[in-house]
C-alpha atoms as a PDB file:
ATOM      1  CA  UNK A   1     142.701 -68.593  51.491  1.00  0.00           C
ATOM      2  CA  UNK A   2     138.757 -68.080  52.035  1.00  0.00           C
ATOM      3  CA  UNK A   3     136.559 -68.125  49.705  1.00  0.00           C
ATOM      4  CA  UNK A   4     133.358 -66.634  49.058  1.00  0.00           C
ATOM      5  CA  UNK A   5     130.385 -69.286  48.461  1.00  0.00           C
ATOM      6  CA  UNK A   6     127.054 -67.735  47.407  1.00  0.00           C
ATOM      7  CA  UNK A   7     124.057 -69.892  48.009  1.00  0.00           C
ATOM      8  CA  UNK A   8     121.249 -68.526  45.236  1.00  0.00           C
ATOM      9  CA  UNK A   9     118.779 -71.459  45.267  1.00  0.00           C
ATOM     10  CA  UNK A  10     118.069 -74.980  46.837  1.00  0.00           C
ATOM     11  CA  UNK A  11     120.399 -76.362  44.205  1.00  0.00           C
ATOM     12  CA  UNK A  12     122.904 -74.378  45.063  1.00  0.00           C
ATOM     13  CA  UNK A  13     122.446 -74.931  48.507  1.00  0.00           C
ATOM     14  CA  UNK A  14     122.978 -78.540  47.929  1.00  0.00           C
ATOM     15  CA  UNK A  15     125.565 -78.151  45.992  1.00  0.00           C
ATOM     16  CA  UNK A  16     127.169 -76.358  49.114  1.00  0.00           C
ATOM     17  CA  UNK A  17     126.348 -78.788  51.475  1.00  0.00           C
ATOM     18  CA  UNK A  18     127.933 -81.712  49.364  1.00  0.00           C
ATOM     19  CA  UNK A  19     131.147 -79.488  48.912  1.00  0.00           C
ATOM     20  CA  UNK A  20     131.482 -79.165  52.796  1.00  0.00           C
ATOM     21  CA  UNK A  21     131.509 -83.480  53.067  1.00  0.00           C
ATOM     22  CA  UNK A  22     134.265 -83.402  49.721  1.00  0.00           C
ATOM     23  CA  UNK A  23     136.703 -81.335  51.187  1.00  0.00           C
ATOM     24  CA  UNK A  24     138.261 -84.071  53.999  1.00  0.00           C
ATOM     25  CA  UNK A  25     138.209 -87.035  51.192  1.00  0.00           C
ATOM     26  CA  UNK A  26     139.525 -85.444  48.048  1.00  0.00           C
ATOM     27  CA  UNK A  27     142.428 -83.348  46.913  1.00  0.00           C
ATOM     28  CA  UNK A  28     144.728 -82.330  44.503  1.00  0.00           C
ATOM     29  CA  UNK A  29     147.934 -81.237  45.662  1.00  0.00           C
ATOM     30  CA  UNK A  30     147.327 -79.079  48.622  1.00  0.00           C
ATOM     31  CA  UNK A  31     143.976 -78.172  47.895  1.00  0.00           C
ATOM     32  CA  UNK A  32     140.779 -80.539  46.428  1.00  0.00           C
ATOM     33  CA  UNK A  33     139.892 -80.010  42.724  1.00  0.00           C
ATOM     34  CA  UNK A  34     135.973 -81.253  43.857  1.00  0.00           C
ATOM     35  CA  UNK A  35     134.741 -77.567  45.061  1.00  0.00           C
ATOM     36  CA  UNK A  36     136.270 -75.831  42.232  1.00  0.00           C
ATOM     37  CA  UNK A  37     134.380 -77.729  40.026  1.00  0.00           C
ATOM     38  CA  UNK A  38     131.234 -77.223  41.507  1.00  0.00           C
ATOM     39  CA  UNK A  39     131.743 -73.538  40.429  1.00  0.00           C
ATOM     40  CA  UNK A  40     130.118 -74.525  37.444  1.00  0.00           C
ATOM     41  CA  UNK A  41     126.939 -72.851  36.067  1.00  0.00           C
ATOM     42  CA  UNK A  42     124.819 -73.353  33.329  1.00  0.00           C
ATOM     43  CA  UNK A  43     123.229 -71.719  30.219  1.00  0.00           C
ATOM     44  CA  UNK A  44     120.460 -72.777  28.429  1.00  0.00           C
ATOM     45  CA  UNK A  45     120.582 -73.325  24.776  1.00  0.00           C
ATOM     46  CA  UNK A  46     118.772 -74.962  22.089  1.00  0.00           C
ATOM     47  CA  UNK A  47     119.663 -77.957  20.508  1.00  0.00           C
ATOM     48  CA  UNK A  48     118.036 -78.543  17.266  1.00  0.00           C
ATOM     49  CA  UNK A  49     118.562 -82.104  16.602  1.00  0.00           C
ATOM     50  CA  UNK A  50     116.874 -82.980  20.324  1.00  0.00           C
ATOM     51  CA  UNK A  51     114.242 -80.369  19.442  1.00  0.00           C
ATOM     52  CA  UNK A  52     114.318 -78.996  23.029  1.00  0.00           C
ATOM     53  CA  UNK A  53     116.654 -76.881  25.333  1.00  0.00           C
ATOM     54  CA  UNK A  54     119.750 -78.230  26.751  1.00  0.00           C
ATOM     55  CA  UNK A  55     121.831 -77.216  29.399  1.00  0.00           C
ATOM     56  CA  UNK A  56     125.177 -76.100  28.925  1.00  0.00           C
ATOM     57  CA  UNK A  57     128.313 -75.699  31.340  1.00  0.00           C
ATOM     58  CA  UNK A  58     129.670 -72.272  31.472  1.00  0.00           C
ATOM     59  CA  UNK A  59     132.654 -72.971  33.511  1.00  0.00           C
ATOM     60  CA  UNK A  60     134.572 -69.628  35.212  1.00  0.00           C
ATOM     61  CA  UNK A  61     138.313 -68.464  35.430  1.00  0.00           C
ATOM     62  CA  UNK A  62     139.157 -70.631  37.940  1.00  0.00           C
ATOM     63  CA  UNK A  63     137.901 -74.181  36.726  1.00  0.00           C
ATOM     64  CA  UNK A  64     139.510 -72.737  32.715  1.00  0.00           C
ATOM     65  CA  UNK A  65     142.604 -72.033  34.509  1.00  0.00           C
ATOM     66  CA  UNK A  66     143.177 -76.059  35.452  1.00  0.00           C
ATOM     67  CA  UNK A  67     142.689 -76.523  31.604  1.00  0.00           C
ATOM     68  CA  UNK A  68     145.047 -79.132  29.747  1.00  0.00           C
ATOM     69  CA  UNK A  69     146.989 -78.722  33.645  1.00  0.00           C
ATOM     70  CA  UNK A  70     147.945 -82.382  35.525  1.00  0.00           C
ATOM     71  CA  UNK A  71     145.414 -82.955  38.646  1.00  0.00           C
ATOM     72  CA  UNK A  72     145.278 -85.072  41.135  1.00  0.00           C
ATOM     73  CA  UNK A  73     141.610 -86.378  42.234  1.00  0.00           C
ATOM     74  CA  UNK A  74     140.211 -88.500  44.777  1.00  0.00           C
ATOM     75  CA  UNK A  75     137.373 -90.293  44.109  1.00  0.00           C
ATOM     76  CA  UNK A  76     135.693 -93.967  43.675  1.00  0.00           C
ATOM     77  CA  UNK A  77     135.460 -95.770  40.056  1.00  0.00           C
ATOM     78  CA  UNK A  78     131.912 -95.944  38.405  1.00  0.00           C
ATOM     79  CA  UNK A  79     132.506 -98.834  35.862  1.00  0.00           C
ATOM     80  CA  UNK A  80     130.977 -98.012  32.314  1.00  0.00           C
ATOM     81  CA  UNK A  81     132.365-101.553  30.932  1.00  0.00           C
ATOM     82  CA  UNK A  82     131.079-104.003  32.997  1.00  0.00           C
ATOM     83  CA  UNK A  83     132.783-105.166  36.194  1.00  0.00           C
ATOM     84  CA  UNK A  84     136.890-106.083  35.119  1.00  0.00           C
ATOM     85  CA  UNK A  85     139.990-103.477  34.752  1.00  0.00           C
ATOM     86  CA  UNK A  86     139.356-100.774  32.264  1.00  0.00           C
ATOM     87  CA  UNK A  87     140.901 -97.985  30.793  1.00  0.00           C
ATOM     88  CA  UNK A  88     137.723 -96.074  30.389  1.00  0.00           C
ATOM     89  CA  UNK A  89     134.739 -95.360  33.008  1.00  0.00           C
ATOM     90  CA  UNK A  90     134.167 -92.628  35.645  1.00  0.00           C
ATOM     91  CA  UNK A  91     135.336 -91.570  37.940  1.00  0.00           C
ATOM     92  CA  UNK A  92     132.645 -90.344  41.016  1.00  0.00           C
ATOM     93  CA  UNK A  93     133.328 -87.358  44.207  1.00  0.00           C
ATOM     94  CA  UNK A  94     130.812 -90.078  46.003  1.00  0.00           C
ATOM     95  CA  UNK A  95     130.408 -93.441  46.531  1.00  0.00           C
ATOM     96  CA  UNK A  96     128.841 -95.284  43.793  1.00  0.00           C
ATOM     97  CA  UNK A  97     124.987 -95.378  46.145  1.00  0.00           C
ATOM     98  CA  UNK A  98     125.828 -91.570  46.153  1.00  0.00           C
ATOM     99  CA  UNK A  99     126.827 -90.458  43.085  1.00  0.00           C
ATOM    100  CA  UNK A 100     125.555 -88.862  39.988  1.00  0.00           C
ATOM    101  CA  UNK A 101     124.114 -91.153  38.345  1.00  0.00           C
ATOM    102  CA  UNK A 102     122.495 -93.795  41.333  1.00  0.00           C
ATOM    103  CA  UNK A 103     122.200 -91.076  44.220  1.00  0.00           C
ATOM    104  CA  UNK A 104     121.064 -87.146  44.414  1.00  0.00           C
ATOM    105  CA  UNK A 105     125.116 -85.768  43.023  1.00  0.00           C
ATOM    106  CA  UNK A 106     124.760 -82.915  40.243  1.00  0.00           C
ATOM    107  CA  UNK A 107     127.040 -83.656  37.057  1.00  0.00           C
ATOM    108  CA  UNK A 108     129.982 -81.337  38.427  1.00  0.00           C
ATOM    109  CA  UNK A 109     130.540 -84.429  40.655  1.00  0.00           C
ATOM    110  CA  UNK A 110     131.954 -86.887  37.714  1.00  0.00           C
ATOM    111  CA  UNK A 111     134.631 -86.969  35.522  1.00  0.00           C
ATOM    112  CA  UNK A 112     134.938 -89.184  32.688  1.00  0.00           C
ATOM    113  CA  UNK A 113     138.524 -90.993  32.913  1.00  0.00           C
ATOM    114  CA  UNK A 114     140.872 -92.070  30.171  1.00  0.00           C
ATOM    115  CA  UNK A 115     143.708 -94.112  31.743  1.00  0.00           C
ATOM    116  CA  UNK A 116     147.103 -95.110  30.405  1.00  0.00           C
ATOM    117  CA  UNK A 117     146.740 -98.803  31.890  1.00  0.00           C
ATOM    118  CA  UNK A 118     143.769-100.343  32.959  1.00  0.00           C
ATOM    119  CA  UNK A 119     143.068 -99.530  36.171  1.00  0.00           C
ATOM    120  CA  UNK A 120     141.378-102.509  38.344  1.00  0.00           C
ATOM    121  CA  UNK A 121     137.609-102.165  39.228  1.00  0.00           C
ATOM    122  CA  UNK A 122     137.267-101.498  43.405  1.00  0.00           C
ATOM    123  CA  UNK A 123     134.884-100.217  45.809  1.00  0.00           C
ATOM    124  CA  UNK A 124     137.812 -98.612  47.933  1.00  0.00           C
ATOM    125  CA  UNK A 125     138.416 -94.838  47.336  1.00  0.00           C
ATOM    126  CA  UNK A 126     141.236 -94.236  44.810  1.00  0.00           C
ATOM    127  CA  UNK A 127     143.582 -91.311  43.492  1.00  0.00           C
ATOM    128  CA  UNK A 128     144.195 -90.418  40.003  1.00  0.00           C
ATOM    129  CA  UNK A 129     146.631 -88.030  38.366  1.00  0.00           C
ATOM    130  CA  UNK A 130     146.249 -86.939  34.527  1.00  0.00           C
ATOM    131  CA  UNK A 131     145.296 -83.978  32.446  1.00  0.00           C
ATOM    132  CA  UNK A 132     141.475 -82.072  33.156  1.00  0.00           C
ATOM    133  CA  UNK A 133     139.910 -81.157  30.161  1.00  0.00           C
ATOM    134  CA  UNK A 134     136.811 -79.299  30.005  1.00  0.00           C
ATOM    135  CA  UNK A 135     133.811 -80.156  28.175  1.00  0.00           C
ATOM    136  CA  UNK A 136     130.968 -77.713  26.688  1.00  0.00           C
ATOM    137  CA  UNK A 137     129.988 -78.954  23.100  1.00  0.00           C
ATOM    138  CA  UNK A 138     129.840 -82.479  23.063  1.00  0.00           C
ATOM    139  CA  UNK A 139     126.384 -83.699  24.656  1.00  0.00           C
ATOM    140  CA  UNK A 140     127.729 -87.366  24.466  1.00  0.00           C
ATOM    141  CA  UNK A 141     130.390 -86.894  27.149  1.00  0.00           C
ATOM    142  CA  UNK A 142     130.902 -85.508  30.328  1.00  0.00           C
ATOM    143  CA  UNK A 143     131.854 -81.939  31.193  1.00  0.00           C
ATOM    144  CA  UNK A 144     135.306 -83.163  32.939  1.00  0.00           C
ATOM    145  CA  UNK A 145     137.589 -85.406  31.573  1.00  0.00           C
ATOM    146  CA  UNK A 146     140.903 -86.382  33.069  1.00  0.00           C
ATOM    147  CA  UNK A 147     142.910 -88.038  30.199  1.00  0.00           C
ATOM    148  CA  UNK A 148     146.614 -89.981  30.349  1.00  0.00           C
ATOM    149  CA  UNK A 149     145.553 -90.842  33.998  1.00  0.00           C
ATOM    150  CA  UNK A 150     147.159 -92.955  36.163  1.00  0.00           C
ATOM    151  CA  UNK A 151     146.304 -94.878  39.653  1.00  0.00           C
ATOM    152  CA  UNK A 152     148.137 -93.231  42.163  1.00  0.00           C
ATOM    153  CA  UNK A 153     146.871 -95.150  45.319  1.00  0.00           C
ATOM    154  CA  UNK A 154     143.594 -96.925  46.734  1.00  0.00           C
ATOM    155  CA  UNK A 155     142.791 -96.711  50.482  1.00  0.00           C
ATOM    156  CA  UNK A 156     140.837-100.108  51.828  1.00  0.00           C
END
């Protein structure tokens, strides 16, 4: 199945450029859940307690329809509670240097993980499988969550 990706921007056109690395590393099922994320956009909008405008992810038909749905994801742990097992932290497309929050990665990149067990902390790329849910009110958390998640494997 091809699909049409319109570059409208430099940030876009990064955005495209990090989707083309994703798609050998990550998957879910037969297909990887990283470049459907990245189909989301953004709307400005005001937020009156920060006294300034936010933005706001306006996600399309195709990321809503993997709603409340089990995923599998690829990706590498980004520990939010120091450096032990957790059952909370998230969970990055890129290696930690790379990622969202260390390296040049947009948001659509991360998803912020809720796991039945704790899961142990490792450098090595892992796979997850739990329940997406989509984000666009709280400011607090991320736009992706993947909730009741579960370690699948880690490659060394």
């Amino acid at each position: 199945m091809k699909r049409k990706i319109r570059i409208s921007g430099f940030q876009n056109w990064l955005k495209f450029l990090c989707i083309i690395f994703f798609i050998p590393f990550v998957q879910i099922n037969s297909q990887s859940i990283w470049p459907i994320l990245a189909g989301v956009s953004y709307k400005k909008v005001e937020d009156k307690i920060l006294g300034y405008e936010v933005d706001f992810p306006v996600f399309n038909s195709e990321i809503k329809s993997y709603e409340g749905k089990r995923i599998k994801v690829r990706g590498f742990i980004v520990p939010t509670n120091g450096y032990k097992s957790s059952k909370e932290f998230v969970l990055s497309a890129l290696p930690v240097k790379s990622c969202y929050f260390c390296g040049g990665a947009g948001p659509e990149t991360v998803i912020e993980v809720q796991a039945w067990e704790a899961i142990p902390l490792t450098t090595s790329r892992v796979e997850l499988e739990g329940v997406l849910r989509l984000n666009n009110t709280d400011l607090n958390s991320l736009m992706f969550k993947l909730e009741e998640a579960k370690l699948i494997q880690v490659w060394n």
